[in-house]
N, C-alpha and C. Protein backbone atom coordinates (compact mmCIF):
# COMPACT_ATOMS: atom_id res chain seq x y z
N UNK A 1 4.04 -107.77 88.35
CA UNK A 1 3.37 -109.04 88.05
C UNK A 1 1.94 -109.02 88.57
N UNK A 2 1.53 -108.40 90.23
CA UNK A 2 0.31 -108.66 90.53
C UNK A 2 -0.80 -107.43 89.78
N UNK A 3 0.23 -106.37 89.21
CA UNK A 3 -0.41 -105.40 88.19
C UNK A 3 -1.16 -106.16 86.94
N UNK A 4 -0.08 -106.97 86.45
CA UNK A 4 -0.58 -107.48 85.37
C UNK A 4 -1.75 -108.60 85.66
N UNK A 5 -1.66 -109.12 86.61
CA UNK A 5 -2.88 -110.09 87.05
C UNK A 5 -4.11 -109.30 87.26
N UNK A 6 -4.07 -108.65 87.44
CA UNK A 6 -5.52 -107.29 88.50
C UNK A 6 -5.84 -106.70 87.00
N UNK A 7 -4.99 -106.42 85.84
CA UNK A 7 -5.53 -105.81 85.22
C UNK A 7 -5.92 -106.42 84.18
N UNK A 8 -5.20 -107.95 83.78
CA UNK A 8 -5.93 -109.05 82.77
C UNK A 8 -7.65 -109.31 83.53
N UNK A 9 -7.67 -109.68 84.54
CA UNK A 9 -8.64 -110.15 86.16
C UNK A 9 -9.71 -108.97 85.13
N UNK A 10 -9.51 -107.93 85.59
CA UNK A 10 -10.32 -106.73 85.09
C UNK A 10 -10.87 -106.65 83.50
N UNK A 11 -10.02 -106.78 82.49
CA UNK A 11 -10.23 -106.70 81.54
C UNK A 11 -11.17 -108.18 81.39
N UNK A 12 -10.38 -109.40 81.69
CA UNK A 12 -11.82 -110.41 81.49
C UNK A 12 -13.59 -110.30 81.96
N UNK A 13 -13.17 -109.41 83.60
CA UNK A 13 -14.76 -109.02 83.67
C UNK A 13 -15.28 -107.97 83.14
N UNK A 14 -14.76 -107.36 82.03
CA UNK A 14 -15.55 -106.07 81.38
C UNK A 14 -15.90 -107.01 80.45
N UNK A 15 -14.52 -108.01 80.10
CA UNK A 15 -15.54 -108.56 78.81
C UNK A 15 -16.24 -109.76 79.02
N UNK A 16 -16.44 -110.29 80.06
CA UNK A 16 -17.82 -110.81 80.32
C UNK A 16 -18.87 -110.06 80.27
N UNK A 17 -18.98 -108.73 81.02
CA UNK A 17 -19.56 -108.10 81.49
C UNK A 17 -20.49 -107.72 79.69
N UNK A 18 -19.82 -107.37 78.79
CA UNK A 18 -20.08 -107.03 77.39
C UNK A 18 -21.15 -108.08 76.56
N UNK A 19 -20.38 -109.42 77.31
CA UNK A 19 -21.34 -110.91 76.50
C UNK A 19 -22.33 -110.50 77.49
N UNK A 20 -22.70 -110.46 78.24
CA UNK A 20 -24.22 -110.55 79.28
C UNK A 20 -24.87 -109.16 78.79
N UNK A 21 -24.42 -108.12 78.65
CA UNK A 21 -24.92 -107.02 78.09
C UNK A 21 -25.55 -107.43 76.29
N UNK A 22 -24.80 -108.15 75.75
CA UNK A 22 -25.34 -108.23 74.50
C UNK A 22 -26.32 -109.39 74.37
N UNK A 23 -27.59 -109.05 73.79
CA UNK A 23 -28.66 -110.25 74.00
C UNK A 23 -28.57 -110.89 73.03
N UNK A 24 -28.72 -112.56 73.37
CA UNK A 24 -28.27 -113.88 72.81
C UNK A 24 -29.39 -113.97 71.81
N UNK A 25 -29.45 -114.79 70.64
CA UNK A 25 -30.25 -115.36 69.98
C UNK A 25 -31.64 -114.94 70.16
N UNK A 26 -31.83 -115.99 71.41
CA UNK A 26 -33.24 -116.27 71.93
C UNK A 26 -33.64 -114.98 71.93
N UNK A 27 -32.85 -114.06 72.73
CA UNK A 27 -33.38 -112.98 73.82
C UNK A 27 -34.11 -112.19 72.54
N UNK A 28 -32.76 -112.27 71.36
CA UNK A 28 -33.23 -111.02 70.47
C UNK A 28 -34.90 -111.07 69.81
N UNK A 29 -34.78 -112.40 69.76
CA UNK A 29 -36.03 -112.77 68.32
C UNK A 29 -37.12 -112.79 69.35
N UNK A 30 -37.25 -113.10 70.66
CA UNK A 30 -38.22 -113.02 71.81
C UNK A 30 -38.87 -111.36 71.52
N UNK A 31 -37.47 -110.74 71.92
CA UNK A 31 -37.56 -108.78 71.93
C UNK A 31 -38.46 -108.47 71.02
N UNK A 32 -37.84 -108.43 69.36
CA UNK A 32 -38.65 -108.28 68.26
C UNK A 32 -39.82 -109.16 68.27
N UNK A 33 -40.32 -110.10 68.63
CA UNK A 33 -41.35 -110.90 68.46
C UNK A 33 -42.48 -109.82 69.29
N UNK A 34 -41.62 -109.97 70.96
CA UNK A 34 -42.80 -108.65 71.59
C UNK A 34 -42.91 -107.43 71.27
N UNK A 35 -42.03 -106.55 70.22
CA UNK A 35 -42.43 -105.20 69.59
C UNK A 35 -43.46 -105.83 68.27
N UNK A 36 -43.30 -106.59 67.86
CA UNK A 36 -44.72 -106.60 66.53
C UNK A 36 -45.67 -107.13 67.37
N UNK A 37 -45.92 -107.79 68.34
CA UNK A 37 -47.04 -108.07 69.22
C UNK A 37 -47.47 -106.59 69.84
N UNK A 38 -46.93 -105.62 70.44
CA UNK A 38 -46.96 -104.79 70.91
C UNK A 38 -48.13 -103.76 69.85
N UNK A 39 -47.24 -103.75 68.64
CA UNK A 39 -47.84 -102.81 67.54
C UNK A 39 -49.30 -103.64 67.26
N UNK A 40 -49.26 -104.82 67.22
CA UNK A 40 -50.44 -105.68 66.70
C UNK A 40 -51.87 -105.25 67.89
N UNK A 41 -51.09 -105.11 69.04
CA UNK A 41 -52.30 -105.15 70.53
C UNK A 41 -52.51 -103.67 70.43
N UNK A 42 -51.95 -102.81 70.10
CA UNK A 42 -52.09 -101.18 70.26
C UNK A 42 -53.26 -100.76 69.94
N UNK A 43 -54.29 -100.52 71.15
CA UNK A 43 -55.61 -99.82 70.68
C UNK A 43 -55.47 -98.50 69.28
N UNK A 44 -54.47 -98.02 69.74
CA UNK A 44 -54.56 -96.76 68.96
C UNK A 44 -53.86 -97.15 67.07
N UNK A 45 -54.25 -98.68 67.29
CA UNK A 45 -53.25 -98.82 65.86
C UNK A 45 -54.42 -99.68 65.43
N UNK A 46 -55.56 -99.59 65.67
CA UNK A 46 -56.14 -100.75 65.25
C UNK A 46 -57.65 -99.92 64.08
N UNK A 47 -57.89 -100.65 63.10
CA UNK A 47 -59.42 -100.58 62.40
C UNK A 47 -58.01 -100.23 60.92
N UNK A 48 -58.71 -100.17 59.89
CA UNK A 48 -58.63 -99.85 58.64
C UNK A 48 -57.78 -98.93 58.70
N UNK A 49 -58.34 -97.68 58.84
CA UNK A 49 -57.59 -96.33 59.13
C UNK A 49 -55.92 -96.12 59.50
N UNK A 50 -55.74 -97.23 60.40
CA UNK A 50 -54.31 -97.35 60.93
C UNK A 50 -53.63 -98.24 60.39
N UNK A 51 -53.66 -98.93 59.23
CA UNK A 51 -53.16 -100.27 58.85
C UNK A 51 -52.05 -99.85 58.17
N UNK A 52 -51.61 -98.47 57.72
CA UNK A 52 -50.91 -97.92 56.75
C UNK A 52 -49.36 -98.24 58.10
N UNK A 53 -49.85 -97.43 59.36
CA UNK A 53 -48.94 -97.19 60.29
C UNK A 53 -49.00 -98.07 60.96
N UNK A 54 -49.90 -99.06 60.54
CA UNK A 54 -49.23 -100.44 61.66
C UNK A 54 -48.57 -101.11 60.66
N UNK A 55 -48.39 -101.38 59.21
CA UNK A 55 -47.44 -101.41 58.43
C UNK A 55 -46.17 -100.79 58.48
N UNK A 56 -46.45 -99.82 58.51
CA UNK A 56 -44.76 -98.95 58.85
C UNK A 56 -43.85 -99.58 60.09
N UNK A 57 -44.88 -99.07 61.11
CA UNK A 57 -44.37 -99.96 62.42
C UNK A 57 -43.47 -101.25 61.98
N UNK A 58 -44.47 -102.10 61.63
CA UNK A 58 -43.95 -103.64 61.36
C UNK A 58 -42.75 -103.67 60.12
N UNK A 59 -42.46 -102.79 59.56
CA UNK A 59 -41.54 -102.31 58.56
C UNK A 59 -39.96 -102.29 59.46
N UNK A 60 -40.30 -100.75 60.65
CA UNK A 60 -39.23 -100.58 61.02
C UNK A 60 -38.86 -101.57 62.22
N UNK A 61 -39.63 -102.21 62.54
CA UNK A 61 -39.00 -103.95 62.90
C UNK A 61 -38.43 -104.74 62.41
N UNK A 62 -38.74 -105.19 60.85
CA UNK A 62 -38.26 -106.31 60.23
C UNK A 62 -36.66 -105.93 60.35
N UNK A 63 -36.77 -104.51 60.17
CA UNK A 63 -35.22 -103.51 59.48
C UNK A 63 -34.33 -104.17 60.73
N UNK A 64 -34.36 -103.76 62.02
CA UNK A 64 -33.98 -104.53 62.85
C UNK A 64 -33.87 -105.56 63.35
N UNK A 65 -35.14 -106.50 62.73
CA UNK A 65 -34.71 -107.63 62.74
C UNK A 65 -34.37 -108.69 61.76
N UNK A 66 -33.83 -108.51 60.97
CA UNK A 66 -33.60 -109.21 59.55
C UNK A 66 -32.27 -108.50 58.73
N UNK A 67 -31.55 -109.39 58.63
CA UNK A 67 -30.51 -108.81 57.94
C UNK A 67 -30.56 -109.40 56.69
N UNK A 68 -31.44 -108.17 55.44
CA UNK A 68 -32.05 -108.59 54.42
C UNK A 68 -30.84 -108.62 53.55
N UNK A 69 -29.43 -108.05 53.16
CA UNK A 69 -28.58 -108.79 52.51
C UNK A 69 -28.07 -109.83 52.41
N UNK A 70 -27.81 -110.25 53.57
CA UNK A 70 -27.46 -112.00 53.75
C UNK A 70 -28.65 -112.56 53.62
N UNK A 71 -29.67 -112.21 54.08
CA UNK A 71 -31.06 -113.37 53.25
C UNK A 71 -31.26 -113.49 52.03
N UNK A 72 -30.93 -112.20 51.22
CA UNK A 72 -30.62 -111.84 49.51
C UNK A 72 -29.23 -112.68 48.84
N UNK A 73 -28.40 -112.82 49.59
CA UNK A 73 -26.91 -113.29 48.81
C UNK A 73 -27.14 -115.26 49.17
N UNK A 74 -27.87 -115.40 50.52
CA UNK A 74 -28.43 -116.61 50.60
C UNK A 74 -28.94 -117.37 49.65
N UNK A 75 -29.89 -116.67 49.24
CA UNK A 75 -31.63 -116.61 48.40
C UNK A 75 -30.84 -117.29 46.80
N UNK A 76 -30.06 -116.43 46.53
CA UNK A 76 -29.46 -116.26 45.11
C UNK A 76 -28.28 -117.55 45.06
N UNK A 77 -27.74 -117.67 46.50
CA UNK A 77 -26.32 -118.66 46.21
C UNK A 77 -25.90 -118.10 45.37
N UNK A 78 -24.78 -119.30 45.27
CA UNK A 78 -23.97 -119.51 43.40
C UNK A 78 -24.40 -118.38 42.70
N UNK A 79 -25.69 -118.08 42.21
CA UNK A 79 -25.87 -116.60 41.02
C UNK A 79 -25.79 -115.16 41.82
N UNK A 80 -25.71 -115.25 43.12
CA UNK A 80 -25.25 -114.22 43.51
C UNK A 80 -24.44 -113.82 42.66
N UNK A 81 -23.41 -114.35 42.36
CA UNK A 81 -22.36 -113.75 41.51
C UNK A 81 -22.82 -112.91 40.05
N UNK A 82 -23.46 -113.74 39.19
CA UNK A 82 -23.93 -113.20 38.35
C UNK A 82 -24.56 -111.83 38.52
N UNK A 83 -24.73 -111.19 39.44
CA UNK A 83 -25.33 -109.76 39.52
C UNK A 83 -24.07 -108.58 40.00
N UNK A 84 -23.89 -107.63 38.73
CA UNK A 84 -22.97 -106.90 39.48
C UNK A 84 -23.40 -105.81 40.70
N UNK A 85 -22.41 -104.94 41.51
CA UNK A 85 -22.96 -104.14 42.40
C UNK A 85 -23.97 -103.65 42.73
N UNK A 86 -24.41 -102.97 41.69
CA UNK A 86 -25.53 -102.46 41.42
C UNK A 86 -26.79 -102.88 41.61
N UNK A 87 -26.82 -104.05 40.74
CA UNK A 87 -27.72 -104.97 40.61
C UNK A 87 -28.00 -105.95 41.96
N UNK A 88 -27.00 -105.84 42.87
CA UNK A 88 -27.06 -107.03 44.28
C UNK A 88 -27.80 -106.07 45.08
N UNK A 89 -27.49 -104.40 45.15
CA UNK A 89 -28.05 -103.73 45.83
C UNK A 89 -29.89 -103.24 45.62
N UNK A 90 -30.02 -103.54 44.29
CA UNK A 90 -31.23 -103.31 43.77
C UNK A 90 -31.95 -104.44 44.30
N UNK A 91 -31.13 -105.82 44.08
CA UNK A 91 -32.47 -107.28 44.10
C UNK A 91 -32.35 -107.08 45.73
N UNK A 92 -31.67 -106.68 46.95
CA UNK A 92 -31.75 -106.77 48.31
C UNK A 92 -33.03 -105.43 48.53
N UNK A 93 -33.43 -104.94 47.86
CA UNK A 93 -34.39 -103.63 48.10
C UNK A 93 -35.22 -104.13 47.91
N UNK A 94 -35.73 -104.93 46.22
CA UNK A 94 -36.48 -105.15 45.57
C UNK A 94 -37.08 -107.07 46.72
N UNK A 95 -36.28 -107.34 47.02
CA UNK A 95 -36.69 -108.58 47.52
C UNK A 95 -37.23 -108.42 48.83
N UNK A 96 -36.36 -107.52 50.22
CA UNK A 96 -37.36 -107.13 50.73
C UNK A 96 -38.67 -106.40 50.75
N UNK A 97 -38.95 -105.63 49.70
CA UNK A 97 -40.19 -105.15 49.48
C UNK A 97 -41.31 -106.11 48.97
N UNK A 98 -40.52 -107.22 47.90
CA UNK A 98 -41.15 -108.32 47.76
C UNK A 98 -41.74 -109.42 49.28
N UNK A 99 -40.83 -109.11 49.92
CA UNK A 99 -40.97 -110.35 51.24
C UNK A 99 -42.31 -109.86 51.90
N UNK A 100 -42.24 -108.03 52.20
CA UNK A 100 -43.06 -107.31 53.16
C UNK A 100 -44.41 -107.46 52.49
N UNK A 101 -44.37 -107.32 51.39
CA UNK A 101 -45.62 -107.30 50.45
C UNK A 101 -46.61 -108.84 50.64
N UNK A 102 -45.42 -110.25 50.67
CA UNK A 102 -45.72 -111.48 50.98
C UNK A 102 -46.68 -112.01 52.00
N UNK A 103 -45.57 -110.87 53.18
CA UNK A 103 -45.67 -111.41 54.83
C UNK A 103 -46.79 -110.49 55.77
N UNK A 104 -46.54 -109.15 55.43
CA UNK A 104 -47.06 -108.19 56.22
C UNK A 104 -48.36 -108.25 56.51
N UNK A 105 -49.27 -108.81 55.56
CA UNK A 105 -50.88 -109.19 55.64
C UNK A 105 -50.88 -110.23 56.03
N UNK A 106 -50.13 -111.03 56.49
CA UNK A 106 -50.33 -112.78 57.40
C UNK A 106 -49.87 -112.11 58.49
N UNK A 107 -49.04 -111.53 58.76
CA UNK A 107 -48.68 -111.28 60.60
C UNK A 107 -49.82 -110.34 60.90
N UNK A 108 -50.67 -109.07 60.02
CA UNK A 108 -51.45 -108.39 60.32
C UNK A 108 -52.33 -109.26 60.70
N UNK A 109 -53.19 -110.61 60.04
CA UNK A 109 -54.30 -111.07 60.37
C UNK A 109 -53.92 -112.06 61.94
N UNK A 110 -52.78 -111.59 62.63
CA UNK A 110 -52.87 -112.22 63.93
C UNK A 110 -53.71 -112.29 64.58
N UNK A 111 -54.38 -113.12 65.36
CA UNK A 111 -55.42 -113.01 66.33
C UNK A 111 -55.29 -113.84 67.63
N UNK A 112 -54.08 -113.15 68.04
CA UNK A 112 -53.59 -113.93 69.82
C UNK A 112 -53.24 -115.30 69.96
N UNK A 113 -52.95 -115.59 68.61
CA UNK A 113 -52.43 -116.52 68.84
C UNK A 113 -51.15 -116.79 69.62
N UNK A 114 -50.66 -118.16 70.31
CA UNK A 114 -49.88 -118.16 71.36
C UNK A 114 -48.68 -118.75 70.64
N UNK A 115 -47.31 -117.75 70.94
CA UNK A 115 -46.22 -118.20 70.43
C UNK A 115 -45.09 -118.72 72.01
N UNK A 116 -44.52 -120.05 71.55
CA UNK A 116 -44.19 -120.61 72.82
C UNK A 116 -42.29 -120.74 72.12
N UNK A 117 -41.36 -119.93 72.66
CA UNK A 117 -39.70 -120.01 72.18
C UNK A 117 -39.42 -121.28 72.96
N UNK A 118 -38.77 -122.54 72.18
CA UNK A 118 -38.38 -123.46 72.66
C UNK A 118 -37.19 -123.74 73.13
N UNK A 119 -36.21 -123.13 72.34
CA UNK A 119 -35.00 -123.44 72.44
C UNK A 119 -34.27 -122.47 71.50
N UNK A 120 -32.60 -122.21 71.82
CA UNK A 120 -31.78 -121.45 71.07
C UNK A 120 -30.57 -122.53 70.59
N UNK A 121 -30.67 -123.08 69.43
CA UNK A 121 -29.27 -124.34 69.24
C UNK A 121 -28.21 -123.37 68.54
N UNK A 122 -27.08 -123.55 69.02
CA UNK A 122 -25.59 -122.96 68.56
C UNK A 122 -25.45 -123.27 67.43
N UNK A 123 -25.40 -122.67 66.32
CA UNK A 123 -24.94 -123.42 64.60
C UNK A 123 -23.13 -123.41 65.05
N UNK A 124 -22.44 -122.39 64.96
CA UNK A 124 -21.23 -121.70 65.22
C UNK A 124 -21.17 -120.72 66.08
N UNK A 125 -19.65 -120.63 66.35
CA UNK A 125 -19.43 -119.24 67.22
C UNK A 125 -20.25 -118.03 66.63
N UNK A 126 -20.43 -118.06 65.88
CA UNK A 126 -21.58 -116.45 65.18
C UNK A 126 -22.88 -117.07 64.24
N UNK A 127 -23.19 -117.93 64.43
CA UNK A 127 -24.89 -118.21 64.03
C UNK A 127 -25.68 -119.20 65.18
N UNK A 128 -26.90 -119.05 64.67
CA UNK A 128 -27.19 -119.96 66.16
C UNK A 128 -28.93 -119.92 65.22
N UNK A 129 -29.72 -120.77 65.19
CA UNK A 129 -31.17 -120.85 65.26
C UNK A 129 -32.21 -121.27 66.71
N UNK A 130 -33.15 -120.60 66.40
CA UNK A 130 -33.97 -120.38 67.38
C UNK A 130 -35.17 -121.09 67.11
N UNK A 131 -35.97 -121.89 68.28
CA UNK A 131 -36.81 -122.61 67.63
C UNK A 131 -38.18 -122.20 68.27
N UNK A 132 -39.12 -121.81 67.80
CA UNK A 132 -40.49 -121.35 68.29
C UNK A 132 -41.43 -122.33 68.06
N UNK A 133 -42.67 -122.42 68.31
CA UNK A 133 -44.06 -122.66 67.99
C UNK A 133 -45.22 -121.38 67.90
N UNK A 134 -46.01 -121.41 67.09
CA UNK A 134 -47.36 -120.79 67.20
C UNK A 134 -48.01 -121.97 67.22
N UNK A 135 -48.93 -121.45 67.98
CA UNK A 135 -49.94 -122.24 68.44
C UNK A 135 -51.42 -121.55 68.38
N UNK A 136 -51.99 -122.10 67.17
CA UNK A 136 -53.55 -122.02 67.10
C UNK A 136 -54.16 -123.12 67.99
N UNK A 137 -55.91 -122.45 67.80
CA UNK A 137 -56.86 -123.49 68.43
C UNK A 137 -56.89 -124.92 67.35
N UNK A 138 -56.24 -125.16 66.66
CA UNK A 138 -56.69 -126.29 65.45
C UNK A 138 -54.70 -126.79 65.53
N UNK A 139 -54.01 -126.38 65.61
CA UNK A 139 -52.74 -126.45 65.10
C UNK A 139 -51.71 -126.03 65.79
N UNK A 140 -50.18 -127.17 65.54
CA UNK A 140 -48.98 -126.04 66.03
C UNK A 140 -48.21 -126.56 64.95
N UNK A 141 -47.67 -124.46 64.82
CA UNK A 141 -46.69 -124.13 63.40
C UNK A 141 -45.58 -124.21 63.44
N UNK A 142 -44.30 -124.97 63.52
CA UNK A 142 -43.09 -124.82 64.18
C UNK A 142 -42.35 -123.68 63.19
N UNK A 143 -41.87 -122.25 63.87
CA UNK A 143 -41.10 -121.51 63.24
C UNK A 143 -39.97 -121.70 63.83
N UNK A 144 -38.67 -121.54 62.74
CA UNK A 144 -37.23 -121.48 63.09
C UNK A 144 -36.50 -120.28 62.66
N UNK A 145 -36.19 -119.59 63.29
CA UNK A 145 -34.96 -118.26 62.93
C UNK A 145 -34.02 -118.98 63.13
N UNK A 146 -33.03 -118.28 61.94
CA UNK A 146 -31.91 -118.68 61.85
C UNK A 146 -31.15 -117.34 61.92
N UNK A 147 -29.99 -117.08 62.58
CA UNK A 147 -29.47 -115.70 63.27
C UNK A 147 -28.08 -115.53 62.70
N UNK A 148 -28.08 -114.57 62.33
CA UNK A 148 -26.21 -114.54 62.27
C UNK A 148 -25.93 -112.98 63.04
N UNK A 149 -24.64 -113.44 64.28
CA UNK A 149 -24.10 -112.56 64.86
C UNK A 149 -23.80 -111.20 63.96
N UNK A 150 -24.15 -109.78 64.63
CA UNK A 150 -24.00 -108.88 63.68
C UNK A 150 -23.36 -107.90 64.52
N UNK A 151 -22.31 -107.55 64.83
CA UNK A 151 -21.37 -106.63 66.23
C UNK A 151 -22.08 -107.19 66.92
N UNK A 152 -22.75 -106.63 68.05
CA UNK A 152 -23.55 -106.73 69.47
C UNK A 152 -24.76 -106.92 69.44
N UNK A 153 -25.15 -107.58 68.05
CA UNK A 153 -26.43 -107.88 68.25
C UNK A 153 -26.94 -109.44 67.15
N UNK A 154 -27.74 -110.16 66.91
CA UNK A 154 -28.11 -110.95 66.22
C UNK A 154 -28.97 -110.45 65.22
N UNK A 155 -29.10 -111.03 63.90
CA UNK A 155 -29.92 -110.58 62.92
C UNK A 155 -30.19 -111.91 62.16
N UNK A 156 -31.93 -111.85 61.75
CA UNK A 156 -32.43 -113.24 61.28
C UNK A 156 -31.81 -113.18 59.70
N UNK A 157 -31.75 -114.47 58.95
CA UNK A 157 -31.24 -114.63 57.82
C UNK A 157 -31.83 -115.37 56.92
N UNK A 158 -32.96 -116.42 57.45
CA UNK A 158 -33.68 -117.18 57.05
C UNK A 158 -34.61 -117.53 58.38
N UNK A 159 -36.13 -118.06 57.88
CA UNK A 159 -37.06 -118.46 58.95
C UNK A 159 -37.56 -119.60 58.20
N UNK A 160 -37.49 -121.00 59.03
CA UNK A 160 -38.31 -122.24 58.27
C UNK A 160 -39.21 -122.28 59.18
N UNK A 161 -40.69 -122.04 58.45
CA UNK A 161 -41.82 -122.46 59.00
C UNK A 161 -42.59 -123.89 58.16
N UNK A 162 -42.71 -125.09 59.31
CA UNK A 162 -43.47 -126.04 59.02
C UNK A 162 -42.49 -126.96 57.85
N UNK A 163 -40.88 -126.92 58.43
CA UNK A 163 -39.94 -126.60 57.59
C UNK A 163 -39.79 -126.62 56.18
N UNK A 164 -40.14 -125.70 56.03
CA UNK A 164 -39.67 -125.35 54.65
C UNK A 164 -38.64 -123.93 54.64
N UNK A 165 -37.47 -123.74 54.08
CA UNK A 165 -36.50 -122.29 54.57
C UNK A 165 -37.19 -121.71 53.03
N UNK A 166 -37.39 -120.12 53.78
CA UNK A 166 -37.73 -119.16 53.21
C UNK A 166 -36.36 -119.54 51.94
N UNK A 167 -35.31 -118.85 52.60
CA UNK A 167 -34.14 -119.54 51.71
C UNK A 167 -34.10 -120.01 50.16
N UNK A 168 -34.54 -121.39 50.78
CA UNK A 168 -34.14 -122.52 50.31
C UNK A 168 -35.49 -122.23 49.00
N UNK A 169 -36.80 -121.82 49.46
CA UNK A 169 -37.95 -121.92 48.68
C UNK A 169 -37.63 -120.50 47.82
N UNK A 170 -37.22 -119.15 47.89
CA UNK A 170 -37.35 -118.93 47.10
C UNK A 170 -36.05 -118.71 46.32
N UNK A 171 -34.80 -119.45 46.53
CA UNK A 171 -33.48 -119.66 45.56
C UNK A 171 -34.40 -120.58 44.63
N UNK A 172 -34.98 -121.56 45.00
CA UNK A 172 -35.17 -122.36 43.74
C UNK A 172 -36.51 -121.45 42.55
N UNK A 173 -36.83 -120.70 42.90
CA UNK A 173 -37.72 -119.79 42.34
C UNK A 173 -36.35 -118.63 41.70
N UNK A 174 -35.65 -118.31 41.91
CA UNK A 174 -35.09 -116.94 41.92
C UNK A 174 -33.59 -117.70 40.59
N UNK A 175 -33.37 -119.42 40.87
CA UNK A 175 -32.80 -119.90 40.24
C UNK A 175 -33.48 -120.62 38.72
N UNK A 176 -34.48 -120.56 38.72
CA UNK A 176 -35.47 -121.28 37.87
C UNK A 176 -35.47 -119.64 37.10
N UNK A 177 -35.72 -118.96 37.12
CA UNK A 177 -35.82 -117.46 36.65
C UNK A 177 -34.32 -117.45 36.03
N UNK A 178 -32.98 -117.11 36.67
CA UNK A 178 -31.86 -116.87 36.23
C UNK A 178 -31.01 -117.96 35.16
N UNK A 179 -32.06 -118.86 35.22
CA UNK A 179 -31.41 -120.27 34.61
C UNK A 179 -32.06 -120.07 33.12
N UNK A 180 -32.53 -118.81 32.66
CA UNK A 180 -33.26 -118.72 30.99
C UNK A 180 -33.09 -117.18 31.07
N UNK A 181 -32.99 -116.14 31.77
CA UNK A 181 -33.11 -114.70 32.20
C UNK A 181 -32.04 -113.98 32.52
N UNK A 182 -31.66 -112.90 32.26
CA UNK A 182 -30.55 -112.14 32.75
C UNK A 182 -30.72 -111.58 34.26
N UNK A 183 -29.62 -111.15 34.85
CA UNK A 183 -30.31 -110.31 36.22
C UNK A 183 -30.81 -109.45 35.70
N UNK A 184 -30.92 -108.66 34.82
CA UNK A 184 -31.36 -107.49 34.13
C UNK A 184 -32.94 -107.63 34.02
N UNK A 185 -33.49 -108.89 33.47
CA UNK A 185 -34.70 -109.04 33.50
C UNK A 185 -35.93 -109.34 34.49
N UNK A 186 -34.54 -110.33 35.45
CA UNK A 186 -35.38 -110.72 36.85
C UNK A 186 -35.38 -109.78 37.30
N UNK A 187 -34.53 -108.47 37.44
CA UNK A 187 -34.87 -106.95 38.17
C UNK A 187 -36.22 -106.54 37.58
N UNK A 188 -35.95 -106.79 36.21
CA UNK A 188 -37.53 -106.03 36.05
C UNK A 188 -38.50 -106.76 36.69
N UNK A 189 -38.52 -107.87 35.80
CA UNK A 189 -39.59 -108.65 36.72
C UNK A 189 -40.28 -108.37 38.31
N UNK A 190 -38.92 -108.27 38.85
CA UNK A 190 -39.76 -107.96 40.29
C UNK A 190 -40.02 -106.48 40.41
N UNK A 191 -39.48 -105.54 39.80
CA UNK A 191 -39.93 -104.39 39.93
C UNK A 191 -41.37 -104.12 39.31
N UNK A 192 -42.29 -104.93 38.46
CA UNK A 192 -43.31 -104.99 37.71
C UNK A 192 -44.35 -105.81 38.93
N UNK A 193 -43.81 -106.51 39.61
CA UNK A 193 -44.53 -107.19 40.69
C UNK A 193 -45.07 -106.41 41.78
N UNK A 194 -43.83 -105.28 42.00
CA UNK A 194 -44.45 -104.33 43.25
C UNK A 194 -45.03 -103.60 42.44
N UNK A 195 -45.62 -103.11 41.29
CA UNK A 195 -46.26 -102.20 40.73
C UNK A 195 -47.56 -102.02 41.31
């Protein structure tokens, strides 16, 4: 009996020990926030010349921080369905390349501006949003990540800045398209966009 107590006793503090090892919400989008700050401040990444590889950089961040299928099956709702395999795996390629193409030249033109993490609110046991500010000399931008638990780590799914959800803004774009268009065509479409 005191076996079995000592060794439940034990097994609960490994798996505490596992939740404190795995970083919460906040911690994660803080982490990634200071690796694209990091790449952004890097003497050796800076003028014209380097913009290719401070792109890349900021590439193999998003990858880690964004879990671009669930922002894709989000994006689409309801017509998710309408796209077979193929086609779900193509518009999740094609949409992040669309997003990077969007975003990557607004986070490049950073200029120290001050980002202040406010708070981490619980959605569910496995989502949770995170609430930031940027803060210019003229303005404050309220950004929100929205996270969904992914094994041992968090991954963003949507971001409302100044609320509006990425989401929410481009389903009604992506639904306005599928509501006269095949997936067949909206693939092209966006594949003619990154051209």
């Amino acid at each position: 009996m005191k076996r079995t107590i000592t060794t439940g006793l034990l097994l609960a503090l490994v798996g505490l020990a596992a939740l404190a090892w795995a970083a919460g919400p906040l911690a994660t989008v803080q982490a990634r926030v200071q690796e694209v700050l990091t790449v952004l401040n890097d003497p050796a990444l800076q003028g014209e010349d380097a913009k290719p590889a401070r792109r890349d950089r900021l590439r193999q961040i998003a990858g880690r921080m964004f879990d671009f299928g669930t922002l894709a099956r989000f994006t689409l709702g309801s017509k998710w369905r309408k796209l077979n395999s193929a086609q779900q795996q193509e518009f999740i390629q094609l949409y992040r390349q669309l997003l990077e193409r969007a975003y990557l030249d607004k986070i490049l033109a950073y200029t120290n501006e001050r980002i202040v993490f406010e708070k981490e609110i619980p959605a569910a046991a496995d989502r949770a949003e995170v609430q930031s500010t940027v803060v210019t000399a003229t303005a404050r931008i309220p950004i929100h990540y929205r996270l969904l638990a992914a094994g041992d780590t968090w991954l963003v799914y949507d971001v409302v800045i100044e609320g509006v959800s990425l989401v929410r803004n481009y389903r009604s774009q992506f639904n306005s398209i599928l509501a006269t268009q095949s997936p067949a065509r909206m693939l092209q479409e966006m594949r003619q966009k990154l051209i």
